[in-house]
Protein backbone atom coordinates (compact mmCIF):
# COMPACT_ATOMS: atom_id res chain seq x y z
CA UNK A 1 96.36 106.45 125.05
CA UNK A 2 95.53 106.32 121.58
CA UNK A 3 94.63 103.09 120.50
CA UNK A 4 93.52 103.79 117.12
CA UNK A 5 94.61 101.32 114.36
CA UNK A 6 97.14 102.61 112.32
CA UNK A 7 96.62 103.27 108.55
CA UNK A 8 97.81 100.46 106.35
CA UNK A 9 101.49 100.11 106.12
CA UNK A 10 102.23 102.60 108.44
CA UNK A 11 103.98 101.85 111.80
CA UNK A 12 101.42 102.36 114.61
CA UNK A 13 100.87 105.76 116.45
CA UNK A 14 102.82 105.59 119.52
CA UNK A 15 104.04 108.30 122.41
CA UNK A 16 106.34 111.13 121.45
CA UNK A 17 109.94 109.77 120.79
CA UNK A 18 112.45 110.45 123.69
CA UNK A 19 114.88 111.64 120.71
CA UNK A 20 114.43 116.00 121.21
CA UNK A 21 113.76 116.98 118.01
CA UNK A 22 116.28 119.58 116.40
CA UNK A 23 115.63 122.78 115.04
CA UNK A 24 114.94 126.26 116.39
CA UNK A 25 112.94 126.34 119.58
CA UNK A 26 109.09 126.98 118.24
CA UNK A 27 107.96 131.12 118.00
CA UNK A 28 105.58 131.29 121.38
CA UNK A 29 103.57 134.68 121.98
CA UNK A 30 102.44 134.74 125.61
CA UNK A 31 101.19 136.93 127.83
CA UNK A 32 99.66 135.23 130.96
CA UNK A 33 95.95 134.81 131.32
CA UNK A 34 95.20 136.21 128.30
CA UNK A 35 96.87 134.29 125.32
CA UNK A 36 99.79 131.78 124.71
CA UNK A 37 100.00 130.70 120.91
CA UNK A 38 102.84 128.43 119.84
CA UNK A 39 103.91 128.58 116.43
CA UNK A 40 106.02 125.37 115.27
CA UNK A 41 107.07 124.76 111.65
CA UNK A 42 110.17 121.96 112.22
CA UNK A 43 109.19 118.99 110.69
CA UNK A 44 109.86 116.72 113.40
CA UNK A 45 108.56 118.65 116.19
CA UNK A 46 105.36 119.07 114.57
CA UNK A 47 105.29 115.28 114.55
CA UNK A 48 106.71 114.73 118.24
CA UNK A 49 103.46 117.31 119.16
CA UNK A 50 100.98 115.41 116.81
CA UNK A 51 101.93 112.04 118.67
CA UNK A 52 101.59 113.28 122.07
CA UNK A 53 98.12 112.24 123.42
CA UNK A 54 97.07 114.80 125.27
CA UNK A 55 97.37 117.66 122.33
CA UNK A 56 94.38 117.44 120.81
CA UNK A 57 91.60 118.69 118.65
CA UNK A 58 88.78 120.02 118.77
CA UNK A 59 90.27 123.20 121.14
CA UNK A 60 88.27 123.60 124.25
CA UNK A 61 86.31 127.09 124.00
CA UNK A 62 86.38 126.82 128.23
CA UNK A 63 90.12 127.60 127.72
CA UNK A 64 90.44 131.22 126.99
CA UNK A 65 88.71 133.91 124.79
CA UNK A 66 90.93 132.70 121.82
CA UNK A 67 89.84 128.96 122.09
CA UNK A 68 86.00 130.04 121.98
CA UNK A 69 86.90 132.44 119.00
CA UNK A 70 88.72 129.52 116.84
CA UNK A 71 85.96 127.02 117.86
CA UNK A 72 83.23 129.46 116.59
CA UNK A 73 84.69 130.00 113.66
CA UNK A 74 85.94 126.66 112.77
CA UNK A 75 84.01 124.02 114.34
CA UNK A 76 80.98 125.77 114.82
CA UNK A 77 80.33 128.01 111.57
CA UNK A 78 81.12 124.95 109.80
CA UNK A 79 79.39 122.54 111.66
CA UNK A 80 76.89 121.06 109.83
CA UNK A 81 73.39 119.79 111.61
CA UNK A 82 75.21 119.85 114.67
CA UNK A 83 78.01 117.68 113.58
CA UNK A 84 81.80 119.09 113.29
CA UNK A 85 83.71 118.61 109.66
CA UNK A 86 85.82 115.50 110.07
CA UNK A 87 89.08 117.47 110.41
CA UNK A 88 88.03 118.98 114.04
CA UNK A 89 87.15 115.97 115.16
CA UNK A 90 88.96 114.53 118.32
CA UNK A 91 91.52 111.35 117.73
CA UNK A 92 89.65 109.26 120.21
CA UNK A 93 86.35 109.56 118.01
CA UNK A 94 85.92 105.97 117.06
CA UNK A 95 83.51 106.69 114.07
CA UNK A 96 86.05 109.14 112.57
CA UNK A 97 88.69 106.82 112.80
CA UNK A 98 87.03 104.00 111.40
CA UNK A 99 85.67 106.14 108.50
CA UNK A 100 89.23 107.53 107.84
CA UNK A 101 90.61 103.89 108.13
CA UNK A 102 87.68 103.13 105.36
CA UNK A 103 88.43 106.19 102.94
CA UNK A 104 92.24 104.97 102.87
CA UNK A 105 91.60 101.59 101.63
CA UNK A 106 89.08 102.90 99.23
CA UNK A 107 91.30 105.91 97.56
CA UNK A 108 94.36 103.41 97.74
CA UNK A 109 92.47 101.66 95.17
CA UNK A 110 91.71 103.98 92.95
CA UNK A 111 95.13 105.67 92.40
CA UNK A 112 96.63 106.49 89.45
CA UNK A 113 93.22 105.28 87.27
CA UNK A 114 92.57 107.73 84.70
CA UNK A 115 89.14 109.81 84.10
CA UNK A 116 87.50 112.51 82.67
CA UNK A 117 88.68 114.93 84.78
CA UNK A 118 91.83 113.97 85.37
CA UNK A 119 92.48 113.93 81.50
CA UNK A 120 90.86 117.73 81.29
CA UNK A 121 93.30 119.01 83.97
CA UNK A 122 96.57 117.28 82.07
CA UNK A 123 95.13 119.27 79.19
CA UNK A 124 94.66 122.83 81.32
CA UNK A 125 98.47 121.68 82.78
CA UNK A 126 99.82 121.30 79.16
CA UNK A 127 98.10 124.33 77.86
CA UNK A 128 96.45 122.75 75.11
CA UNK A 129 92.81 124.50 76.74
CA UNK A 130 92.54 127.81 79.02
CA UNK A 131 89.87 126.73 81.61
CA UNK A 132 88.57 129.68 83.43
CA UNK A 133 86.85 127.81 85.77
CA UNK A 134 89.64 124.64 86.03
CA UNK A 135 88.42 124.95 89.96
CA UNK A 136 85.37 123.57 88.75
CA UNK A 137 87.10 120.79 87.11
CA UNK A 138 89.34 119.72 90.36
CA UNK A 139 86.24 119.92 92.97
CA UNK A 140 84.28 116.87 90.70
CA UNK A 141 87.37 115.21 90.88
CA UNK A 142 87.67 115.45 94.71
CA UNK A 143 83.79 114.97 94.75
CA UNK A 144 84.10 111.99 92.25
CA UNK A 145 86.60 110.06 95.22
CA UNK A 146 83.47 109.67 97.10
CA UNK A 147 80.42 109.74 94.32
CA UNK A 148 80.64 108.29 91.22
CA UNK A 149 77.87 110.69 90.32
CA UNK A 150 79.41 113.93 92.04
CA UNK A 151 78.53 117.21 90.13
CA UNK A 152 80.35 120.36 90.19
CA UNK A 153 79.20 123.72 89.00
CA UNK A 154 80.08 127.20 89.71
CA UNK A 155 78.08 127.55 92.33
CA UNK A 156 79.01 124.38 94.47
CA UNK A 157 83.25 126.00 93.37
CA UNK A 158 82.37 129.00 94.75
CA UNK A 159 80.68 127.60 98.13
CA UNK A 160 83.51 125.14 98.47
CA UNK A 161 85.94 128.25 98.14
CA UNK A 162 83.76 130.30 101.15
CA UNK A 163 84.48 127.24 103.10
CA UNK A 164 88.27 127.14 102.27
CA UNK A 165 89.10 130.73 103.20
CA UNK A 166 87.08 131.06 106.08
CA UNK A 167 89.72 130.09 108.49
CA UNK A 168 91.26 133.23 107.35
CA UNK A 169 88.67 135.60 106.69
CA UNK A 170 88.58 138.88 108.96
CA UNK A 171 85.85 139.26 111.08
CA UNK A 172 84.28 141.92 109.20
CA UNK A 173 83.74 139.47 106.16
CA UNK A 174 82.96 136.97 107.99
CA UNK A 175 79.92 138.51 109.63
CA UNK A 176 78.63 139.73 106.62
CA UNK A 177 78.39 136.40 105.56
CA UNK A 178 76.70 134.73 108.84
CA UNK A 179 74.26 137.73 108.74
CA UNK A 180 73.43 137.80 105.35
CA UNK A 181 72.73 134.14 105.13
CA UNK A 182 75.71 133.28 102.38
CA UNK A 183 77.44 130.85 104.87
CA UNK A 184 74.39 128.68 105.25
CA UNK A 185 73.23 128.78 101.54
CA UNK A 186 77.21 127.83 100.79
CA UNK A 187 77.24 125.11 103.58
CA UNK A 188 73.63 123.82 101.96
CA UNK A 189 74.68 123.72 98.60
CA UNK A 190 78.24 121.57 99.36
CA UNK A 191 76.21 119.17 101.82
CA UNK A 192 73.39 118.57 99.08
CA UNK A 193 75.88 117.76 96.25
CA UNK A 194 78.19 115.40 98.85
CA UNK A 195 74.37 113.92 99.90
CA UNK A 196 75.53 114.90 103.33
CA UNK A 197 78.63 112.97 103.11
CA UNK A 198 80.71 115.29 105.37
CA UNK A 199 84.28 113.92 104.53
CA UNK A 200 83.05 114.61 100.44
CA UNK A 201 82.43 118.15 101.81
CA UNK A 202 85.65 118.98 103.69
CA UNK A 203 87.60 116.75 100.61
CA UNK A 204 85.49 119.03 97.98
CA UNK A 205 86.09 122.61 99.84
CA UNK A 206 89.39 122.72 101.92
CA UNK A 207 90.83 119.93 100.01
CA UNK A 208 89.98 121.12 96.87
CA UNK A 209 91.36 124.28 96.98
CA UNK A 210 94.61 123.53 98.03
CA UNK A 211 94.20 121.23 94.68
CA UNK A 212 93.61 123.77 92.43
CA UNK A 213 95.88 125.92 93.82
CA UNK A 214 98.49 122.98 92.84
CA UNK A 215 97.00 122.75 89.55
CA UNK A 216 97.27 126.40 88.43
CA UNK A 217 101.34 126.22 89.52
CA UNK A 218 101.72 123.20 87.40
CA UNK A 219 100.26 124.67 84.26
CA UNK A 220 102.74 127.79 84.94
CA UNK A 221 105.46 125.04 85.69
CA UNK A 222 104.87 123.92 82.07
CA UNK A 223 105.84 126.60 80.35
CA UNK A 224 108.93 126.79 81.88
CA UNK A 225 111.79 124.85 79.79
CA UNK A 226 113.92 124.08 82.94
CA UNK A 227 111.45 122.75 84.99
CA UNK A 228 110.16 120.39 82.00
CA UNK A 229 112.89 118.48 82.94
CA UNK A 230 112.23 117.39 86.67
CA UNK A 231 111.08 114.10 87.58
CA UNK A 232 107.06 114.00 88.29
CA UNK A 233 108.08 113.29 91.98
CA UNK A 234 110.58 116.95 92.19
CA UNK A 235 107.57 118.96 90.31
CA UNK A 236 105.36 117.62 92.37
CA UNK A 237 107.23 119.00 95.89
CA UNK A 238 107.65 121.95 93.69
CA UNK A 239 104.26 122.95 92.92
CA UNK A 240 102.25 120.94 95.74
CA UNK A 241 99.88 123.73 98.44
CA UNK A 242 99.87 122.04 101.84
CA UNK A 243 97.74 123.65 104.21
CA UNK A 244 99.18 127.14 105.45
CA UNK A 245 97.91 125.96 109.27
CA UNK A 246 96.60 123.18 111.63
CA UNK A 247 95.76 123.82 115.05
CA UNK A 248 95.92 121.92 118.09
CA UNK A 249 95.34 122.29 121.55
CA UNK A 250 96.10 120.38 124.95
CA UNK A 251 94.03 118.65 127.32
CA UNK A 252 96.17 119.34 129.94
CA UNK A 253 100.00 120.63 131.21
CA UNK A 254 102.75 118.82 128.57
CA UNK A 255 106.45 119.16 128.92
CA UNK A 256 107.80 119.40 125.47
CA UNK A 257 111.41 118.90 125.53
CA UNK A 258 112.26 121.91 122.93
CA UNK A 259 110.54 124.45 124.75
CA UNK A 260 111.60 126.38 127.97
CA UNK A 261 108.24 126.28 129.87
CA UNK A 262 105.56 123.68 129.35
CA UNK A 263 102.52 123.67 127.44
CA UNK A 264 99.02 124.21 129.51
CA UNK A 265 95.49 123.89 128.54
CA UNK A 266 95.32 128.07 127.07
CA UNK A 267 97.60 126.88 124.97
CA UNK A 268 97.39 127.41 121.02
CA UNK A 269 99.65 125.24 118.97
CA UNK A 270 99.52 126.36 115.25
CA UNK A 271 101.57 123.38 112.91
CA UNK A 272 102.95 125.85 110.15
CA UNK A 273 102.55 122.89 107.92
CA UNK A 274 103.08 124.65 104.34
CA UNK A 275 106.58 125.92 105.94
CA UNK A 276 107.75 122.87 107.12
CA UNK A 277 107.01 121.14 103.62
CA UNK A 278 108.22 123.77 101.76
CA UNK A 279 111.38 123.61 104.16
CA UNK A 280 111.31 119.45 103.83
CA UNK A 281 110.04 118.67 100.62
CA UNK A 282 108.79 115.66 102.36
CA UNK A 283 105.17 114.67 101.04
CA UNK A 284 104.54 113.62 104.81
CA UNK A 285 104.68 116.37 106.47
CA UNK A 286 102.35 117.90 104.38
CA UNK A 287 99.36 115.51 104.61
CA UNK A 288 100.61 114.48 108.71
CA UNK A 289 100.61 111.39 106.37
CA UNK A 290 102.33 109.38 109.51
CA UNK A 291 100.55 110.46 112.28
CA UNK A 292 96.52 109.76 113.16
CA UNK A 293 95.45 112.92 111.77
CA UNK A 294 96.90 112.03 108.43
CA UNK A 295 94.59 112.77 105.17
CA UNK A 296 92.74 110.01 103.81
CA UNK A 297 93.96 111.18 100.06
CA UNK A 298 97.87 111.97 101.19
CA UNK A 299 98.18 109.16 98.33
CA UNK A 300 96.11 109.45 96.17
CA UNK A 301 96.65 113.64 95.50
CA UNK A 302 100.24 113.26 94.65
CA UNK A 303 99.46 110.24 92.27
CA UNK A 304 96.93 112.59 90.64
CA UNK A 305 99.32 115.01 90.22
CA UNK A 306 102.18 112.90 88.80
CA UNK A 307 99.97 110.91 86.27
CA UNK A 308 98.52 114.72 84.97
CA UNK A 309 102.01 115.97 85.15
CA UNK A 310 102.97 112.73 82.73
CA UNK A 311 100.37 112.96 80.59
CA UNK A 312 100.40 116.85 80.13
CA UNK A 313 104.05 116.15 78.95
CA UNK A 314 102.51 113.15 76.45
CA UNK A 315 105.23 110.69 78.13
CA UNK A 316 102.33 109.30 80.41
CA UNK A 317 103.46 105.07 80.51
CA UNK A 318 101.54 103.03 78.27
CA UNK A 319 99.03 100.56 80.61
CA UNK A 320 99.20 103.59 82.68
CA UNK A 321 96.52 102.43 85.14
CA UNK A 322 98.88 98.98 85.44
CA UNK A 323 99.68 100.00 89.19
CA UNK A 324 96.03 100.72 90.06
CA UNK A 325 95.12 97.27 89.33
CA UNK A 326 98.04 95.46 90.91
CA UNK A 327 97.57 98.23 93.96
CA UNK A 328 93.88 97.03 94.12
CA UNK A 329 94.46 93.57 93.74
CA UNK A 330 97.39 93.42 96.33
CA UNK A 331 94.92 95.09 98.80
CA UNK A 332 91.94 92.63 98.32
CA UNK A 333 93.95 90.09 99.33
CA UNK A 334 95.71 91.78 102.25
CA UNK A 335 92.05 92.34 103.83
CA UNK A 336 90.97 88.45 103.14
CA UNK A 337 93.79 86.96 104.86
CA UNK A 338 93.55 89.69 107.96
């Protein structure tokens, strides 16, 4: 069982419901003993598969020629020292869970306070400057989560942009890059501006690029009359790039209650998540904000993004920090009296 605690204010993490979940039965490609991959992009069934404790992560290379292929090239080209990015890390790893647990009561507190960089990308948004490099911009935000000191530069963009597309990247590129040493020298350079902080990496490479992605939509969003209109919260699900994919795996044979045959340990499950949000609109499904895989920053992003869309429009509130403090103040005291 999982017996993680849950995040703060969220209900804990429990077995799948016994509700089926509606939708269209998942997209499965099999062909016995050699590949079975299970595409699922309903909302809910992505979360009745996330809850289920025996799908899992990291994906078992021992389980087919597939498995050891997404292992290499996930968990293994961007391992780091011998230890696995935070995101392919197991749900019964204690130390990631009590790190993630950590990073949510420590970004909780800082959202919605303005900065420096915050206040350049409400002026890229607006239009008022043309940043070429606004990537640069959103990665020492990310970075600056985690160090108050973080610095961003081209080089540590472009490193943290190798990392983001590798999932991605055809073979041919991708060995290019192993061989000729630019995964490594990308890998070093994000590690020695996190100081080896490995959630700072994934939060200032993966993270960050679906960020900036987000960024570069709202400044195109701006200049649109009709959509200068919508709330903060509607441009927000407008604009917002949730990851295209998460994989999973299972540890052993699961009956899943929308599909004809069961699940078995060659199984791939790909979460279409950036379908499902763009099908839901629901902020949840595209940080698994409810389940134990949920992003440490599925809070503090979208509050980001509202306060830049506010200020970029010059109707940002006046004490606009105001929640921040209250936030921060409410949360002190929740963790002295538990």
């Amino acid at each position: 069982m999982n017996t993680e605690r849950p995040f703060p204010g969220h209900a804990p993490a429990a077995s799948p419901s016994k509700h089926t979940p509606g939708g269209a039965p998942p997209l499965r490609l099999r062909i016995p003993k050699l590949i079975d991959v299970v595409l699922v992009s309903e909302p809910d069934q992505i979360q009745w598969l996330n809850q289920h404790e025996s799908v899992t992560r990291p994906l078992d290379p021992s389980a087919s020629w597939l498995h050891r292929f997404i292992e290499r090239r996930l968990s293994g080209d961007l391992g780091f020292h011998g230890k696995r990015l935070p995101v392919f890390l197991a749900r019964g790893d204690q130390a990631r869970a009590r790190r993630q647990r950590e990073l949510d009561d420590t970004l909780e507190d800082v959202r919605g306070m303005p900065g420096e960089e915050r206040d350049t990308i409400a002026r890229y948004v607006s239009g008022e400057i043309d940043a070429d490099e606004i990537g640069v911009i959103v990665q020492q935000w990310c970075g600056r989560l985690f160090l108050a000191h973080y610095r961003s530069a081209k080089e540590t963009y472009e490193a943290g942009r190798l990392l983001a597309s590798w999932a991605s990247a055809p073979p041919w590129r991708t060995f290019f890059d192993r061989a000729s040493g630019k995964l490594d020298r990308a890998k070093a350079t994000l590690s020695t501006a996190a100081e080896g902080d490995l959630h700072c990496v994934h939060a200032t490479s993966i993270g960050m690029e679906n960020i900036a992605k987000t960024v570069r939509k709202l400044r195109r969003a701006a200049k649109d009359p009709l959509r200068q209109k919508l709330t903060p919260d509607d441009i927000v699900r407008q604009c917002l790039s949730a990851p295209p994919a998460v994989l999973r795996g299972c540890a052993r044979e699961v009956s899943v209650p929308f599909l004809s045959e069961p699940l078995t340990s060659r199984s791939v499950i790909v979460f279409l998540v950036a379908h499902a949000f763009a099908r839901s609109g629901d902020l949840d499904v595209a940080f698994l904000g409810d389940d134990w895989s949920g992003c440490p920053a599925r809070r503090v992003v979208p509050e980001m993004l509202r306060t830049v869309w506010h200020a970029a429009h010059h109707d940002e509130p006046a004490n606009g920090n105001l929640f921040a403090t209250i936030n921060t103040w409410t949360r002190r005291w929740q963790r002295a009296v538990s």
